[in-house]
Protein backbone atom coordinates (compact mmCIF):
# COMPACT_ATOMS: atom_id res chain seq x y z
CA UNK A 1 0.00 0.00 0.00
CA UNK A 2 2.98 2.50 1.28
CA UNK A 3 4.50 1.42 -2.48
CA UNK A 4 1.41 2.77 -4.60
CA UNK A 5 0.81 6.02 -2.42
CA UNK A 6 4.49 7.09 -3.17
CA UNK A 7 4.09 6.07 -6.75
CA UNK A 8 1.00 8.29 -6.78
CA UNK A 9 2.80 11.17 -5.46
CA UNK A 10 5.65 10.62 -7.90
CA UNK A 11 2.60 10.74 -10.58
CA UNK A 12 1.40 13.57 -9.46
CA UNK A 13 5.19 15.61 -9.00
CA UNK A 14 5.73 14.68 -12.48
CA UNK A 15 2.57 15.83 -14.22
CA UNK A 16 2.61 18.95 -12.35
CA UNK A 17 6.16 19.15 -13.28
CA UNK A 18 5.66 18.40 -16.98
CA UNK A 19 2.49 20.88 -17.08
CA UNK A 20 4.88 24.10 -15.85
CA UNK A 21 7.30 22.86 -18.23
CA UNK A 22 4.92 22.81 -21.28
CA UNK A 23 3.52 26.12 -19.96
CA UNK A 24 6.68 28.09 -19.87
CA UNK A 25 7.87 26.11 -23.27
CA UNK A 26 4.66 27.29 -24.88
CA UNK A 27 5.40 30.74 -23.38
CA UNK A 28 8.31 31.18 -25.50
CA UNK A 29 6.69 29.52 -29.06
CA UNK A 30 4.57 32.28 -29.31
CA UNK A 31 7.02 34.59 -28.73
CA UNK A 32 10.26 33.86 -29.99
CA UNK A 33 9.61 30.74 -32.53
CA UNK A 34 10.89 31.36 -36.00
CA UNK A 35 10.30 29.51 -38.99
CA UNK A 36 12.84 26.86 -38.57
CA UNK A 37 11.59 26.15 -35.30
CA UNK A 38 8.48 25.39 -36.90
CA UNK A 39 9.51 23.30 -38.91
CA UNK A 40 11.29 20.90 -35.78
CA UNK A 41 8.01 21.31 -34.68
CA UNK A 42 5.83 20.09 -37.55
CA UNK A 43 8.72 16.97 -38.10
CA UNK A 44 8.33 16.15 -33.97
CA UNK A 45 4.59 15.98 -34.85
CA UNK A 46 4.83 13.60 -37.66
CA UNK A 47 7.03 11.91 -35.31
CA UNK A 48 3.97 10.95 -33.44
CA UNK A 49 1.83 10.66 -36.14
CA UNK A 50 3.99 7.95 -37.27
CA UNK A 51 3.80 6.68 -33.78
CA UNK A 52 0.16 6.79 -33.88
CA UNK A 53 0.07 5.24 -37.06
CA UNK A 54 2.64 2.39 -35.40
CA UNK A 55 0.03 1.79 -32.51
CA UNK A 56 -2.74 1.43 -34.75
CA UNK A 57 -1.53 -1.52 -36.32
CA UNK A 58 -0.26 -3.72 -32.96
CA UNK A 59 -3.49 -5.68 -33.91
CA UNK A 60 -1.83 -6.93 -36.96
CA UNK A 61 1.27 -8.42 -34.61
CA UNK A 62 1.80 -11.73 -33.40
CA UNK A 63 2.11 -11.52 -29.38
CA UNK A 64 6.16 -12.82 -29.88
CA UNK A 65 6.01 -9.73 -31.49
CA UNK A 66 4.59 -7.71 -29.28
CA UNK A 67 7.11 -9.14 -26.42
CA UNK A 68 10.01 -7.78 -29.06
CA UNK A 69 8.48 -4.80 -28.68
CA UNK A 70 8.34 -5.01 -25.17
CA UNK A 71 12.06 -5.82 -25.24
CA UNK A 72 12.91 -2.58 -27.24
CA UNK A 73 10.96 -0.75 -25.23
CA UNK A 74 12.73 -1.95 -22.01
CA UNK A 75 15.98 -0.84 -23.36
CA UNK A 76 15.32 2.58 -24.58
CA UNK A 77 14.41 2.89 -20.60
CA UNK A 78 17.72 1.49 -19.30
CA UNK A 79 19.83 4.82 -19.35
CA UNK A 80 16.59 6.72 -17.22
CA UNK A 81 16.81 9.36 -20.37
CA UNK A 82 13.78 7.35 -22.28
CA UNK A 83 12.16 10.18 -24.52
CA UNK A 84 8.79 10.06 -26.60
CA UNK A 85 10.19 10.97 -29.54
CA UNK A 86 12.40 10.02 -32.44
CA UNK A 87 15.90 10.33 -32.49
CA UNK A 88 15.99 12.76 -35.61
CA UNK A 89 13.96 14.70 -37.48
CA UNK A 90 13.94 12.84 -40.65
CA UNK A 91 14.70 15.67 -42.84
CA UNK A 92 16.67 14.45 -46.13
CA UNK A 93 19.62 16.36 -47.71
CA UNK A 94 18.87 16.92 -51.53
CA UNK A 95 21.90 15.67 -53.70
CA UNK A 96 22.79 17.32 -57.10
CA UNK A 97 24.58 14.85 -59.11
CA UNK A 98 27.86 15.87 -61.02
CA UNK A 99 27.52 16.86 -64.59
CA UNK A 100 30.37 17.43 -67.27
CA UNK A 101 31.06 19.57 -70.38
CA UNK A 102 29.89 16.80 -71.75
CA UNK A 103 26.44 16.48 -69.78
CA UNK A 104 25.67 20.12 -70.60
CA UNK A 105 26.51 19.79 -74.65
CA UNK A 106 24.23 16.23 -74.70
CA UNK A 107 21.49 18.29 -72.65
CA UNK A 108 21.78 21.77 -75.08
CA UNK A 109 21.87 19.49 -78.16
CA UNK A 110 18.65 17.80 -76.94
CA UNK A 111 16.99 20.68 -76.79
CA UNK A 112 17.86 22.31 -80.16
CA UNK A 113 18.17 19.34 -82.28
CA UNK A 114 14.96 18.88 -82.79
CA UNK A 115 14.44 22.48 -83.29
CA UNK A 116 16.66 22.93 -85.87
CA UNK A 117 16.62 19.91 -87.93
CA UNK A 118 12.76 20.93 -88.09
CA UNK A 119 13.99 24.54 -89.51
CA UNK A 120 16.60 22.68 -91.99
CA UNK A 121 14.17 20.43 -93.26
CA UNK A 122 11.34 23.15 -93.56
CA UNK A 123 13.92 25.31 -95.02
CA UNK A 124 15.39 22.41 -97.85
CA UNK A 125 11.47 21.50 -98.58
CA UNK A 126 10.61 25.28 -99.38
CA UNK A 127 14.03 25.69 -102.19
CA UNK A 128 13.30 21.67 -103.47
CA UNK A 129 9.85 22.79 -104.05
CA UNK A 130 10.77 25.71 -105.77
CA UNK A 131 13.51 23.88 -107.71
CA UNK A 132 10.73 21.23 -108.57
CA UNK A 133 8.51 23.47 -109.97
CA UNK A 134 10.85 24.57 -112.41
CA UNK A 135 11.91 21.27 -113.62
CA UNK A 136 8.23 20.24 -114.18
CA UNK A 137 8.26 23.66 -115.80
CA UNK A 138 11.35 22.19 -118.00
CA UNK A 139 9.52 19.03 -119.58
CA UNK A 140 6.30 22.06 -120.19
CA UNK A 141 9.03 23.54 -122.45
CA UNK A 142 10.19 20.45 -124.45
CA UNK A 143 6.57 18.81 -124.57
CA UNK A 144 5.71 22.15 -126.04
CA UNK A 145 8.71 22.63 -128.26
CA UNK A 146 7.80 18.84 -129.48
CA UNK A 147 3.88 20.23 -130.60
CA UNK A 148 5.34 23.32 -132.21
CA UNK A 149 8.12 21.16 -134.22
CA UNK A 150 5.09 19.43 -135.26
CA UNK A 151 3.35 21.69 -136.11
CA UNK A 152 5.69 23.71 -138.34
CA UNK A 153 6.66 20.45 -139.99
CA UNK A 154 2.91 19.51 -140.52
CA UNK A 155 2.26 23.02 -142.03
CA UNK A 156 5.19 23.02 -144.64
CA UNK A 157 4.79 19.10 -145.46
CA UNK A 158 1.37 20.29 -146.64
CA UNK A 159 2.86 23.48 -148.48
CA UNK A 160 5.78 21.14 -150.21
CA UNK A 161 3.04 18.47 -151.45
CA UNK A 162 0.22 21.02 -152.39
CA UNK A 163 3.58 22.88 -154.71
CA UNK A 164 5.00 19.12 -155.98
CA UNK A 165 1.25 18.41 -157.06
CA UNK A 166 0.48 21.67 -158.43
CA UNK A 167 3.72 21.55 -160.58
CA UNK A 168 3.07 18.00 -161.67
CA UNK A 169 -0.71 19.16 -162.95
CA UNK A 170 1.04 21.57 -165.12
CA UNK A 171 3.98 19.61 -165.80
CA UNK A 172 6.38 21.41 -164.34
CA UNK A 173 7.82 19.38 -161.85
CA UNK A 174 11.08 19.81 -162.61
CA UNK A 175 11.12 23.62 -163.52
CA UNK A 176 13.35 26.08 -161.58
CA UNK A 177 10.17 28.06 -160.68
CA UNK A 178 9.34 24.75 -158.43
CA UNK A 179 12.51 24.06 -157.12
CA UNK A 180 12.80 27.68 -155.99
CA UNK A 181 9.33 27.77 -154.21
CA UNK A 182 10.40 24.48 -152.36
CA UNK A 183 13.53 25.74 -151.33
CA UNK A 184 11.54 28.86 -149.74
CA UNK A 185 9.25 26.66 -148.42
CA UNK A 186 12.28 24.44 -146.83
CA UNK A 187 13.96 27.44 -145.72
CA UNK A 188 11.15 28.88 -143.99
CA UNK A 189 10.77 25.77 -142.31
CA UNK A 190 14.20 25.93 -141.04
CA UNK A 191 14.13 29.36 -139.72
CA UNK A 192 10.88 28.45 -137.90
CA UNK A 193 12.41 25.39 -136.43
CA UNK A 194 15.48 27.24 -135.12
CA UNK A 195 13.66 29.79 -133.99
CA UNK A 196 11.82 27.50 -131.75
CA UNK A 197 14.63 25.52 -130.69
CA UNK A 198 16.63 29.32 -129.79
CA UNK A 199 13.11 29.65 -127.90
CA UNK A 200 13.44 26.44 -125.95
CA UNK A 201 17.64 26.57 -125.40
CA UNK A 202 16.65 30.88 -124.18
CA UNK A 203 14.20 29.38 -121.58
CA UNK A 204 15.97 26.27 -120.91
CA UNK A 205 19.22 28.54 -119.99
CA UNK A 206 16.60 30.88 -117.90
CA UNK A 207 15.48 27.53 -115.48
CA UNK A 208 18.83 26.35 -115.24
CA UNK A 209 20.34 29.66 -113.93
CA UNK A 210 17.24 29.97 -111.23
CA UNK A 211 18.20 26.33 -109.88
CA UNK A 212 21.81 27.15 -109.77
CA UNK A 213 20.62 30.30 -108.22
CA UNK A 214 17.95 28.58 -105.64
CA UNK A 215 20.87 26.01 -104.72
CA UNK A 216 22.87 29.08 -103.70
CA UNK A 217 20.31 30.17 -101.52
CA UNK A 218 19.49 26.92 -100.19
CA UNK A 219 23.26 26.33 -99.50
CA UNK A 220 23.09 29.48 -97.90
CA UNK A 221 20.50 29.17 -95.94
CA UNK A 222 21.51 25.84 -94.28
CA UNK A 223 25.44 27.68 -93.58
CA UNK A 224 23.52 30.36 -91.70
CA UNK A 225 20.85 27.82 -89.68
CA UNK A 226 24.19 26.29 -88.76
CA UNK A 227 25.69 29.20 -87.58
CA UNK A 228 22.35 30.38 -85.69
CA UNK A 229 22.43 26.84 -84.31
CA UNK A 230 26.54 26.84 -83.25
CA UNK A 231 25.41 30.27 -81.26
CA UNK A 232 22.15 29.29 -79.65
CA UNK A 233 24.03 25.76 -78.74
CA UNK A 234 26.48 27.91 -77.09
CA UNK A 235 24.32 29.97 -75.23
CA UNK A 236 22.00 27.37 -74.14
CA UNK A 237 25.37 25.54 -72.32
CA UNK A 238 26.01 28.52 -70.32
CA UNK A 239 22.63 29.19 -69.50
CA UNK A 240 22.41 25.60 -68.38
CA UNK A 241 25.48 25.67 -66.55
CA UNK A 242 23.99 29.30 -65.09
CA UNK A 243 20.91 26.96 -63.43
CA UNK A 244 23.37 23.91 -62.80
CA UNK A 245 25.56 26.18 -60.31
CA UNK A 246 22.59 28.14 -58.57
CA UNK A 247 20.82 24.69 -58.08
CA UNK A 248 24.11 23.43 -56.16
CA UNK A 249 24.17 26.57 -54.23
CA UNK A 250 20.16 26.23 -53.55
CA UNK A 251 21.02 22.56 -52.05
CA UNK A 252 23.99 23.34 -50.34
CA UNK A 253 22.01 26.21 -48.38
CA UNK A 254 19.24 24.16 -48.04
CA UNK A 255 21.79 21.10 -46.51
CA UNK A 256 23.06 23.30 -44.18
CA UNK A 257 19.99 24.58 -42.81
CA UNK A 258 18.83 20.38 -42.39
CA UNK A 259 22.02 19.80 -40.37
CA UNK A 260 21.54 22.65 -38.22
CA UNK A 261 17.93 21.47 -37.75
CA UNK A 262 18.80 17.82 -36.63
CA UNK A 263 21.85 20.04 -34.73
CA UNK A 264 19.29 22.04 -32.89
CA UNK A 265 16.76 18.84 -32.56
CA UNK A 266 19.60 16.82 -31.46
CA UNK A 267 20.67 19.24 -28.73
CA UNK A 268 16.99 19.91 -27.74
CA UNK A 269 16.68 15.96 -27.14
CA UNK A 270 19.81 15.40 -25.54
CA UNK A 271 18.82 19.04 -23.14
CA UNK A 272 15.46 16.92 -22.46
CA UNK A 273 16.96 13.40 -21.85
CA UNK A 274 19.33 14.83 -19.47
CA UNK A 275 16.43 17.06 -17.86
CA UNK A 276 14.43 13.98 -17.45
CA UNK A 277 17.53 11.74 -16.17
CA UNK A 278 17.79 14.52 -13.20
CA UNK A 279 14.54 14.80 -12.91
CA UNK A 280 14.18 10.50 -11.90
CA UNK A 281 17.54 11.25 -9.61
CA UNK A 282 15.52 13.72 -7.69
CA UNK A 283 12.30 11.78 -7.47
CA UNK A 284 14.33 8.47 -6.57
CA UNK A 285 16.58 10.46 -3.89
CA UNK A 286 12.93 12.06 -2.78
CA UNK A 287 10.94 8.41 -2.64
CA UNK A 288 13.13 6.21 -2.65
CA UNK A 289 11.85 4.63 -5.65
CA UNK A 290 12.98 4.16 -9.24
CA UNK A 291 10.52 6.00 -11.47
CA UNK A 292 11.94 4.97 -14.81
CA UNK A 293 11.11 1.35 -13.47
CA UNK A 294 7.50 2.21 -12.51
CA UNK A 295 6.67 4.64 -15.80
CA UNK A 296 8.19 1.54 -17.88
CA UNK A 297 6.14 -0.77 -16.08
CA UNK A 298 3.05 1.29 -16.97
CA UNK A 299 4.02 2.00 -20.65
CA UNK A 300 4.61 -1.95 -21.18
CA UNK A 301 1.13 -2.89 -19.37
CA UNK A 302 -0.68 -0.21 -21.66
CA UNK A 303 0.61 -1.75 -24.76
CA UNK A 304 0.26 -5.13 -23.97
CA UNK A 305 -3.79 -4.04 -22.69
CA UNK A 306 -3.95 -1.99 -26.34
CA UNK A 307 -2.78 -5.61 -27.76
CA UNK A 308 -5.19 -7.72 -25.88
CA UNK A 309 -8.11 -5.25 -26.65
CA UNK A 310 -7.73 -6.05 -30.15
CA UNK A 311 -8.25 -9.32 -29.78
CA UNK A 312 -10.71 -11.93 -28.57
CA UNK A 313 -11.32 -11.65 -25.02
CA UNK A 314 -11.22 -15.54 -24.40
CA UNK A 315 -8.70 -15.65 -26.51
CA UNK A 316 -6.78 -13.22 -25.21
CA UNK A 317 -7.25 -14.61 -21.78
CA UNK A 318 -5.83 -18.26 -23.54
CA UNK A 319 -2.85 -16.41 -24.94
CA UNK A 320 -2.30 -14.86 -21.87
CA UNK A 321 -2.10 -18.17 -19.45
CA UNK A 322 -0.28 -19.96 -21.64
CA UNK A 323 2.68 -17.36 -22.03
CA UNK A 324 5.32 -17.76 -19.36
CA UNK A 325 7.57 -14.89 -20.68
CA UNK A 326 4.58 -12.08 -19.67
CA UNK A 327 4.93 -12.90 -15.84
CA UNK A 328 8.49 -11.56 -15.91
CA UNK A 329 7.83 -9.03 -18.39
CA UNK A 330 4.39 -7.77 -16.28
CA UNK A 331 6.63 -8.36 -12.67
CA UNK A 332 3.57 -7.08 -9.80
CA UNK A 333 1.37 -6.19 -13.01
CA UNK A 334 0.88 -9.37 -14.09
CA UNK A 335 -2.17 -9.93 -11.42
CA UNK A 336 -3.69 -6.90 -12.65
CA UNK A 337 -3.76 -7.65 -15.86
CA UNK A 338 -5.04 -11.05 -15.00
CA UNK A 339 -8.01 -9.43 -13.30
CA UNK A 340 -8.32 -7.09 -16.35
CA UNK A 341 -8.61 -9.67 -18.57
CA UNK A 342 -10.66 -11.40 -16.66
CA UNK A 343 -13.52 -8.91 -16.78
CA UNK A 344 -14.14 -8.76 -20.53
CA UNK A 345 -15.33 -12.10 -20.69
């Protein structure tokens, strides 16, 4: 009886202990906490979310597992510094991986390529259409060439014969009257046909110049999308190399602020464990007693209750009899929980 009236009063020491604490901790948030602290704060939180989270799911253990637990739990308490929390923060570094010359060029190339083999292509389409247009405009030239040849030829075949047949009526086929008209009539033929053929070789001459010309342009053209390309490439690498260093400089800031974080959590913890270590001196000087010993007894009775809750209550009972490791693990709990246990059947 003496033995639960002193652990009362160490109980009550402690909350009222822990209550001024929070108070004058609270206190100083408002006041003085800046944004880093805020962040410790929100990553202590999610600490115990994850906890919660953790506690949650005991139903899902085996009870072997549950006495590992146990276990663990009964060695965070042996230095008398056991804390609620995690042991870090969590918060990851970001790592920038090394790039080379070569990295930048590959990365600047991919961007352009595309870009400018689009314009060379667009570019090469616009002078082969061009080009095209006057070749098809080429075999216009000789097809019509061909009908006027033709034509001319038709015309003074028909003047020769009508002349040969009109001389022959009159029987003169052989005078020098007849042989002079068809020799003007096979001169003027001639004339005509080179005429037309100076007509075709003029315009021929004409197309050939504009391709030679348009394949100039086209050469020139492509030289200059090279050249625009060779200076945009160039630019692009720097300006890539620009964002490469300020994104290393971003990360190395932002590193050092996560190590001074954990720094400042780590200090924090260690400020609280060692707070907390005096704190179970003073109360064990005071009583007598060991309080670590009692608040671990009470923190391994509440889980293993959570864990029996979750199950069937006769078979929780069964897997409670039949385990010989829980009467050293509950020590002077191990009635209680009996009589716990018990009452839910």
């Amino acid at each position: 009886m003496i033995t639960y009236k002193i652990s009362d009063e160490i109980k009550k020491k402690l909350k009222e202990d822990e209550e001024k604490e929070k108070k004058q901790e609270t206190q100083a948030e408002e006041t003085s906490m800046s944004a880093e602290d805020k962040s410790t704060q929100t990553s202590i939180e999610n600490g115990s979310t994850v906890k919660q989270a953790a506690d949650n799911s005991i139903k899902e253990k085996s009870l072997n597992e549950v006495l590992d637990d146990l276990n663990e739990m009964k060695k965070s308490y042996a230095s008398k510094d056991h804390i609620d929390a995690p042991s870090s923060l969590g918060l990851e570094e970001v790592k920038v991986n090394e790039k080379s010359d070569d990295d930048f060029s590959a990365l600047a190339k991919q961007s352009l390529d595309v870009k400018y083999d689009t314009k060379k292509q667009n570019t090469k389409q616009s002078f082969e259409s061009k080009i095209s247009e006057i070749l098809k405009n080429n075999e216009t030239l000789y097809k019509n060439n061909d009908d006027s040849v033709n034509k001319v030829n038709d015309y003074y075949d028909t003047s020769r014969k009508e002349t040969e047949n009109q001389a022959l009526k009159r029987g003169l086929a052989r005078s020098s009257i007849v042989i002079s008209e068809i020799s003007k009539i096979e001169g003027d033929r001639a004339k005509e046909l080179s005429d037309i053929l100076d007509n075709l070789q003029s315009n021929i001459y004409q197309n050939e110049n504009k391709i030679n010309s348009l394949s100039n342009e086209m050469e020139n053209a492509l030289g200059n999308l090279d050249i625009e390309y060779a200076i945009e490439l160039s630019e692009k690498i720097n300006s890539l190399k620009d964002e490469y260093e300020k994104e290393k400089q971003e990360a190395i800031k932002f590193n050092n602020n996560v190590k001074k974080l954990e720094a400042e959590y780590k200090l924090d913890l260690d400020k609280q464990k060692q707070d907390k270590q005096k704190q179970a001196l003073s109360l064990e000087e005071k009583y007598g007693v060991d309080f670590y010993k009692l608040e671990l007894a009470e923190k391994q009775y509440d889980y293993l209750k959570n864990y029996f809750d979750s199950l069937d209550p006769k078979y929780a009972l069964s897997l409670f009899l039949t385990n010989k490791e829980l009467k050293t693990v509950l020590g002077d709990n191990y009635a209680k929980m009996y009589k716990y246990l018990n009452t839910r059947i």
